[in-house]
Protein backbone atom coordinates (compact mmCIF):
# COMPACT_ATOMS: atom_id res chain seq x y z
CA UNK A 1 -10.88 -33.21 22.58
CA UNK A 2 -8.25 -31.40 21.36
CA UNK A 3 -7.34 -30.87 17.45
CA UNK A 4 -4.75 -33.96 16.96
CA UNK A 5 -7.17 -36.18 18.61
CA UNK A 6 -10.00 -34.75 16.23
CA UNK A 7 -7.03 -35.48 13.14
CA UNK A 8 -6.22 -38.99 14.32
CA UNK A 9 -9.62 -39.89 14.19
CA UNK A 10 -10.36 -38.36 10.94
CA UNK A 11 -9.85 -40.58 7.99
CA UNK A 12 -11.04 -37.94 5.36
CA UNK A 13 -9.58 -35.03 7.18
CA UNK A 14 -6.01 -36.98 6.98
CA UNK A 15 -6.00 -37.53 3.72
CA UNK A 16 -7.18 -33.73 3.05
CA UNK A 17 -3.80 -33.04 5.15
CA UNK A 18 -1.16 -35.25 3.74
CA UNK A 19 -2.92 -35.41 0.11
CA UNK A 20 -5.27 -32.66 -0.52
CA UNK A 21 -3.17 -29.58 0.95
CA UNK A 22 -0.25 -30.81 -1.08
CA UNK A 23 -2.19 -31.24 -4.16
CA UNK A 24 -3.90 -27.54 -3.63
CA UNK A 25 -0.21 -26.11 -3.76
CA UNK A 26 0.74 -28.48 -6.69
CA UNK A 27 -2.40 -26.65 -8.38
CA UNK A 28 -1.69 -22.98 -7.18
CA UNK A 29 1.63 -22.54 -8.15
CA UNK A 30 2.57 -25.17 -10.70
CA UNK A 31 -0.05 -26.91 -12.57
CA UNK A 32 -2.56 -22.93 -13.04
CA UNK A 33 0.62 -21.32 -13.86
CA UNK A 34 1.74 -24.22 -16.37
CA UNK A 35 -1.72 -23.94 -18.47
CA UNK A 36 -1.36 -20.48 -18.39
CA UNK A 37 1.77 -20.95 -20.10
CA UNK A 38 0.47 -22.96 -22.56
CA UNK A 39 -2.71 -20.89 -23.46
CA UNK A 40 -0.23 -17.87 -23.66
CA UNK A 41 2.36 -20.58 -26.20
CA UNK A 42 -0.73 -21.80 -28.32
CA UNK A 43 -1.51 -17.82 -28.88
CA UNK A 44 -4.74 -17.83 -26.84
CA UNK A 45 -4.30 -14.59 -25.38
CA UNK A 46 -4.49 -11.38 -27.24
CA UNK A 47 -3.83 -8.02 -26.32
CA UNK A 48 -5.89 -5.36 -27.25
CA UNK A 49 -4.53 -2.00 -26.11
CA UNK A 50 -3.80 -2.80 -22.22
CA UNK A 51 -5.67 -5.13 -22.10
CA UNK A 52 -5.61 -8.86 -22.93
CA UNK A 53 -8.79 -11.41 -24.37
CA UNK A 54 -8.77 -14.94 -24.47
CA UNK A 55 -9.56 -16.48 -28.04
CA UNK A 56 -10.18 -19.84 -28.05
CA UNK A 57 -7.88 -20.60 -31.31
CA UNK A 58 -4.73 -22.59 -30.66
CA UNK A 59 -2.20 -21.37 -33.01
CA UNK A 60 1.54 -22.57 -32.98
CA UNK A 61 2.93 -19.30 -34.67
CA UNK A 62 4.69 -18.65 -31.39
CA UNK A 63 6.37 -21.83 -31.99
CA UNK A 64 7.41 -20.90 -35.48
CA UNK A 65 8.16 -17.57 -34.52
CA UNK A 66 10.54 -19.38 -32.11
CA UNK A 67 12.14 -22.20 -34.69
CA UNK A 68 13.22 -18.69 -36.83
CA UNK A 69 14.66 -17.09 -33.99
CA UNK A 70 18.46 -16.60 -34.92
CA UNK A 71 20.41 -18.92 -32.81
CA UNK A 72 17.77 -20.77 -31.21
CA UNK A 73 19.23 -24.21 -32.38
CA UNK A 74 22.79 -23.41 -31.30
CA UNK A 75 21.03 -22.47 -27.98
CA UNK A 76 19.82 -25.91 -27.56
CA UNK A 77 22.73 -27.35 -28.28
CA UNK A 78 24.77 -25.15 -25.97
CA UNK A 79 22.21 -26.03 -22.89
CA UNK A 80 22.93 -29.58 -23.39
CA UNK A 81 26.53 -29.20 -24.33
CA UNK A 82 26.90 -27.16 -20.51
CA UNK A 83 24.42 -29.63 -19.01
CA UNK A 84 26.61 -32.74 -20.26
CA UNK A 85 29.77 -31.32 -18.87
CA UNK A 86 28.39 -29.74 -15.69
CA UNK A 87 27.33 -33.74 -14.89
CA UNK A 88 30.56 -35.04 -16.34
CA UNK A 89 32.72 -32.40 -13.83
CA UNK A 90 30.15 -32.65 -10.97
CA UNK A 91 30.49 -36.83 -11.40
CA UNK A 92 34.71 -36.64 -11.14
CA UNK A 93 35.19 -34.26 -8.48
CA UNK A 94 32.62 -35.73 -6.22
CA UNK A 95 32.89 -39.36 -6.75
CA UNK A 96 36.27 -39.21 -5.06
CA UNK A 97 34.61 -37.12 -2.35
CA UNK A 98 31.56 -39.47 -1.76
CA UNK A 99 33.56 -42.83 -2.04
CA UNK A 100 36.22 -41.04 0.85
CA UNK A 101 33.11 -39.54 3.13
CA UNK A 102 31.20 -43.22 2.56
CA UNK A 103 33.80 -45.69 3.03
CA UNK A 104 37.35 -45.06 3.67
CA UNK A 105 36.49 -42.22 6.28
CA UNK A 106 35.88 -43.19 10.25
CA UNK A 107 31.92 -43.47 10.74
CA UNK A 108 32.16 -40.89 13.86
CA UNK A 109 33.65 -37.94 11.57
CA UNK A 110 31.07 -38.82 8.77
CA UNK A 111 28.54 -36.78 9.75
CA UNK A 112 31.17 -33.91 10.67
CA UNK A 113 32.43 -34.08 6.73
CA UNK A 114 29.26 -33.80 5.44
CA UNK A 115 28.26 -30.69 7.62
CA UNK A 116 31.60 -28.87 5.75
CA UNK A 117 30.88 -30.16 2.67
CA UNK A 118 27.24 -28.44 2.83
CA UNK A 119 28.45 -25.10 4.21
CA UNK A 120 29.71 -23.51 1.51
CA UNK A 121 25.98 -23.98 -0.43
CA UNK A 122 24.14 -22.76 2.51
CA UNK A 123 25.02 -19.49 1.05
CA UNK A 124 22.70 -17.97 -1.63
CA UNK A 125 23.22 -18.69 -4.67
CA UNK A 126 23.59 -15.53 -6.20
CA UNK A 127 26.21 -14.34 -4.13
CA UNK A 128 28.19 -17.47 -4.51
CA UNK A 129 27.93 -17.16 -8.41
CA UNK A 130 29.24 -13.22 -7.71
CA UNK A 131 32.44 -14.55 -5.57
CA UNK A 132 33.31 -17.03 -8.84
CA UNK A 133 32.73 -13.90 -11.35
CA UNK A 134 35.50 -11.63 -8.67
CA UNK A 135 37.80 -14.96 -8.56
CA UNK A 136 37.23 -15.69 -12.28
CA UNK A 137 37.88 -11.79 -12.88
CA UNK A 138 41.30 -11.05 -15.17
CA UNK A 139 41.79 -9.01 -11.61
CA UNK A 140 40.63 -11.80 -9.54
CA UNK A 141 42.34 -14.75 -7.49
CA UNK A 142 42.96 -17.07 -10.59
CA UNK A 143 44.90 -14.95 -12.40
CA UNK A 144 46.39 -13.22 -9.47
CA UNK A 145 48.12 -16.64 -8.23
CA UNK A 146 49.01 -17.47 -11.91
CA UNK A 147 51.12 -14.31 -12.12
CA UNK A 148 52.64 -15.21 -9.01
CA UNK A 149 54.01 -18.63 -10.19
CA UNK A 150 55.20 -17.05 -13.86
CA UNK A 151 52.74 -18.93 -15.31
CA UNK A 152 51.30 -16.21 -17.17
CA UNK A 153 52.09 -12.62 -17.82
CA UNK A 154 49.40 -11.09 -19.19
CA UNK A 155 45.81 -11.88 -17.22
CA UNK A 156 43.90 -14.66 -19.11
CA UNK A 157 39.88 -13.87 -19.76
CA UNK A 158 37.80 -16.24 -18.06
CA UNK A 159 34.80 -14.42 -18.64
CA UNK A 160 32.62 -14.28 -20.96
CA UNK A 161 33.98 -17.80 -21.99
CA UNK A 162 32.68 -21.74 -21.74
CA UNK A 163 34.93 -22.44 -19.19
CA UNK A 164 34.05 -19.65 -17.48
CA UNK A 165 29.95 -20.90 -17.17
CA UNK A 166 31.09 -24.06 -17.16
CA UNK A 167 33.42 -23.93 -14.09
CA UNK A 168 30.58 -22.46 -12.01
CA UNK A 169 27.99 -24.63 -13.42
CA UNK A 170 30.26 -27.04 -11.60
CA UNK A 171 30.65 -25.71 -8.62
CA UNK A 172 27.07 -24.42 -8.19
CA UNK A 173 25.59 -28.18 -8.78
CA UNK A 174 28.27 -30.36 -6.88
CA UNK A 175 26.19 -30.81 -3.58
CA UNK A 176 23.18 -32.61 -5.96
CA UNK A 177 26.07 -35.05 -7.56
CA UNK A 178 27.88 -35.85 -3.78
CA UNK A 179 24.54 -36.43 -1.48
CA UNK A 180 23.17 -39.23 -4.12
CA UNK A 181 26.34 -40.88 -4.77
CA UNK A 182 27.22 -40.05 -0.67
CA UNK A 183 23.86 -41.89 -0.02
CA UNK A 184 24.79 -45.10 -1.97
CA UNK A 185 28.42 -45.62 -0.30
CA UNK A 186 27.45 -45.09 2.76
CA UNK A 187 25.72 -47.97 2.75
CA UNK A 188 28.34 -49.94 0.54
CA UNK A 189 29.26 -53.27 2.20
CA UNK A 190 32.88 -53.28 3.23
CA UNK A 191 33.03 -57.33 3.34
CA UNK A 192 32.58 -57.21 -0.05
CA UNK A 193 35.80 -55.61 -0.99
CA UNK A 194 37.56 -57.80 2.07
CA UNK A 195 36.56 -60.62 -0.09
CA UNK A 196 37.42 -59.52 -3.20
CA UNK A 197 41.04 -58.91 -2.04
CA UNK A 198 41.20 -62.23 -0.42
CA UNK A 199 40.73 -63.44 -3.29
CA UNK A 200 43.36 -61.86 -5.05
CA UNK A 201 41.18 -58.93 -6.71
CA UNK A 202 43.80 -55.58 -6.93
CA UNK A 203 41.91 -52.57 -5.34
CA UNK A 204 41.41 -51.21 -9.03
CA UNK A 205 39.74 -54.38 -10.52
CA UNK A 206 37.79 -54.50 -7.01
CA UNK A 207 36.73 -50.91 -7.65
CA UNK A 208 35.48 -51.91 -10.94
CA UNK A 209 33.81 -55.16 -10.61
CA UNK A 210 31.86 -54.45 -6.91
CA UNK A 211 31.73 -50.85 -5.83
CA UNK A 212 31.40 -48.96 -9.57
CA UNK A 213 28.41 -51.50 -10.02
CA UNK A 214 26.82 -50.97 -6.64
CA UNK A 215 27.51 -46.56 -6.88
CA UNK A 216 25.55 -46.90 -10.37
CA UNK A 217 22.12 -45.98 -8.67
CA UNK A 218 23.81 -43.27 -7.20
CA UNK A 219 25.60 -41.99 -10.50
CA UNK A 220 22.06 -41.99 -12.16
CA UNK A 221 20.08 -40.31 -9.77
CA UNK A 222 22.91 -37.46 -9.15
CA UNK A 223 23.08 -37.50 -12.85
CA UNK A 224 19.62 -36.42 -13.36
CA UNK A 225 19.71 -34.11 -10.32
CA UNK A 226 22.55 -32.42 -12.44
CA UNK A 227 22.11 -32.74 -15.78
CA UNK A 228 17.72 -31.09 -15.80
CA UNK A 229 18.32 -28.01 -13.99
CA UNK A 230 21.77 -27.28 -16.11
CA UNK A 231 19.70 -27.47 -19.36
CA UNK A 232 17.73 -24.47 -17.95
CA UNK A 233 20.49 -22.88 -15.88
CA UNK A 234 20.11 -19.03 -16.78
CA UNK A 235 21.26 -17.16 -14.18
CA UNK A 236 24.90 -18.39 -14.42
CA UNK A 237 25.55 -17.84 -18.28
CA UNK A 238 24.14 -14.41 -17.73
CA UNK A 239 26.21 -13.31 -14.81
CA UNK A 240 29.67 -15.38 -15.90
CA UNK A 241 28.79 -15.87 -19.75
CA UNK A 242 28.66 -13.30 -22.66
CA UNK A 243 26.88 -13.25 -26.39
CA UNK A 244 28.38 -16.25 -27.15
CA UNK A 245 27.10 -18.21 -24.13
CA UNK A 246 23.43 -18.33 -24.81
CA UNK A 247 21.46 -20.91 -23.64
CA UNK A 248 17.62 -21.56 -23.50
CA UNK A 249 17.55 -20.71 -20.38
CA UNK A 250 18.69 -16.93 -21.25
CA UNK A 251 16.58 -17.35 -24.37
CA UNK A 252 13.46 -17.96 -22.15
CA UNK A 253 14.50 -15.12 -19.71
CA UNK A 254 14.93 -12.67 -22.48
CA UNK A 255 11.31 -13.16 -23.80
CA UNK A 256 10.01 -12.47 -21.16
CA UNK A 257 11.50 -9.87 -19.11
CA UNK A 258 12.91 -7.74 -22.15
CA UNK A 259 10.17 -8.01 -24.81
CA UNK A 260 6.97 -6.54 -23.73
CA UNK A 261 3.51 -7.76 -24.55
CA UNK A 262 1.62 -11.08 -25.21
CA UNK A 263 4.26 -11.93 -28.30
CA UNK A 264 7.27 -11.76 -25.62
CA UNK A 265 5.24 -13.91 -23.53
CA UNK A 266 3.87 -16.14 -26.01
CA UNK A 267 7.62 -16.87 -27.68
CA UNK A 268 8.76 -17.06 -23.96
CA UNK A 269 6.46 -19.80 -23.17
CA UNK A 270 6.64 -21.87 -26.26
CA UNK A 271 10.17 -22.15 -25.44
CA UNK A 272 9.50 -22.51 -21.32
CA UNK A 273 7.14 -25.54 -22.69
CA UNK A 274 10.03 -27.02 -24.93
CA UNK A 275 12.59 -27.70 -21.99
CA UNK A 276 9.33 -29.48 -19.30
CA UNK A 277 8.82 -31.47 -22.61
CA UNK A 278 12.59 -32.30 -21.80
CA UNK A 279 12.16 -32.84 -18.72
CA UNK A 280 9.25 -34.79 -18.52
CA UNK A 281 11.60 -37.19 -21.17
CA UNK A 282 14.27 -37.42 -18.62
CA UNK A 283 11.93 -38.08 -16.53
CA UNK A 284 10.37 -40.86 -17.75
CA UNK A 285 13.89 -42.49 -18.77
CA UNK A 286 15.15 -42.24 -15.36
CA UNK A 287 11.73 -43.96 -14.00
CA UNK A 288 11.83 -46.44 -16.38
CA UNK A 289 15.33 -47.73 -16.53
CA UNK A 290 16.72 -46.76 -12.99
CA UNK A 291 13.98 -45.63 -10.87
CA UNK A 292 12.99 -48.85 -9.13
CA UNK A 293 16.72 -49.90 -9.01
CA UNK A 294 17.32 -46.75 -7.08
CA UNK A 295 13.86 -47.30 -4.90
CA UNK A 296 15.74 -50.69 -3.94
CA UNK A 297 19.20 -48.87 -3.42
């Protein structure tokens, strides 16, 4: 008896595979670390010389310490101001893209457009948020071709700027925005629109009454997919953004590579703990207003 036949027959040792392994990673590396994080938020970690003591006495100083941090608020705002535009861009740009891919293109290419439309993101990430800094560079390609026209004559400063985080925010979260709303026109009836213009519907008011409605799963779901990592996005407003592009995201990453200690830590994870209290809001709206109408999608 081999070991797939010993498996197969195993009811308990199934569910150990499919459940329990999963839920022994789930515990490892999110939910261990996440307490952590909140012991070290609630000030239940103390550092005495190098080394640090647990004192069980929840305190929200760390939280206080963080409401009085200079700019904190305007941080906040920022995230969500980049977040709502990143989904706004993401939405216009690949709608377009999706609805061409999913219905108006031949099914035998299909699969041949999506491949290209991955490729660029199969690159890492980093490097493809360097090649927007060089292109977004007063040096770079943008300005470059600007010159060229006589659009400009002096180069324009990109970054360092909102447009500047915003424009690779864009670019770096366009694949999460074009495979949901891909997903949902794929499988968009075409008879439906036939009927609608049979009926005397133009292609605009049969956009907006049949295919807008049936994409709206879509929307949502890329929407989220967008819109909860953007709130956090770091990496981009510190490698594209300047002083006046701070989000929480560089907040959070400040704390706790920059300021040493259990109070860098502590301020860090209060503020690590604010945005999954965001998320897990998001969350819950998208679950309880479009998650079974996506499930059915």
């Amino acid at each position: 008896m081999n070991v797939a036949d010993v498996i197969r027959r195993s009811r308990r040792l199934k569910l150990f595979i499919f459940i329990g392994i999963p839920m022994i990673y789930l515990l490892i590396f999110f939910f261990i670390p996440f307490l952590i994080a909140l012991l070290y938020s609630l000030g239940m970690f103390k550092q005495v010389v190098y080394q640090y003591h647990f004192v069980p006495e929840p305190s929200l100083e760390y939280y206080v310490g963080l409401s009085k941090y200079p700019g904190i608020f305007k941080a906040i705002q920022r995230s969500f101001y980049y977040a709502t535009l990143t989904t706004i861009g993401t939405l216009l740009i690949s709608y377009p893209l999706a609805y061409y891919i999913g219905v108006k293109l031949e099914e035998r290419y299909r699969d041949l457009a999506v491949l290209v439309v991955f490729t660029p993101f199969w690159i890492n990430f980093l490097l493809r948020v360097y090649a927007m800094r060089f292109i977004l560079h007063e040096a770079g390609m943008v300005n470059t071709i600007l010159r060229l026209l006589g659009i400009i004559t002096e180069p324009i400063r990109f970054l360092g700027t909102d447009v500047a985080v915003i424009v690779v925010m864009i670019y770096s979260y366009l694949i999460f925005m074009v495979l949901p709303l891909y997903g949902v026109l794929e499988k968009l009836n075409v008879e439906l629109l036939e009927a609608a213009y049979t009926l005397g519907a133009t292609p605009f008011r049969a956009f907006l009454k049949i295919t807008l409605p049936l994409s709206i799963p879509g929307i949502l779901a890329g929407s989220l997919l967008v819109f909860i990592p953007a709130v956090g996005e770091f990496v981009i407003p510190e490698l594209v953004g300047g002083p006046n592009t701070t989000t929480l995201g560089t907040i959070i990453y400040s704390f706790f590579l920059r300021v040493r200690g259990v109070t860098g830590w502590g301020i860090g994870s209060a503020a690590g703990l604010i945005y999954i209290a965001m998320i897990l809001v998001a969350s819950y709206v998208y679950m309880r207003f479009v998650g079974g109408e996506v499930r059915l999608g």
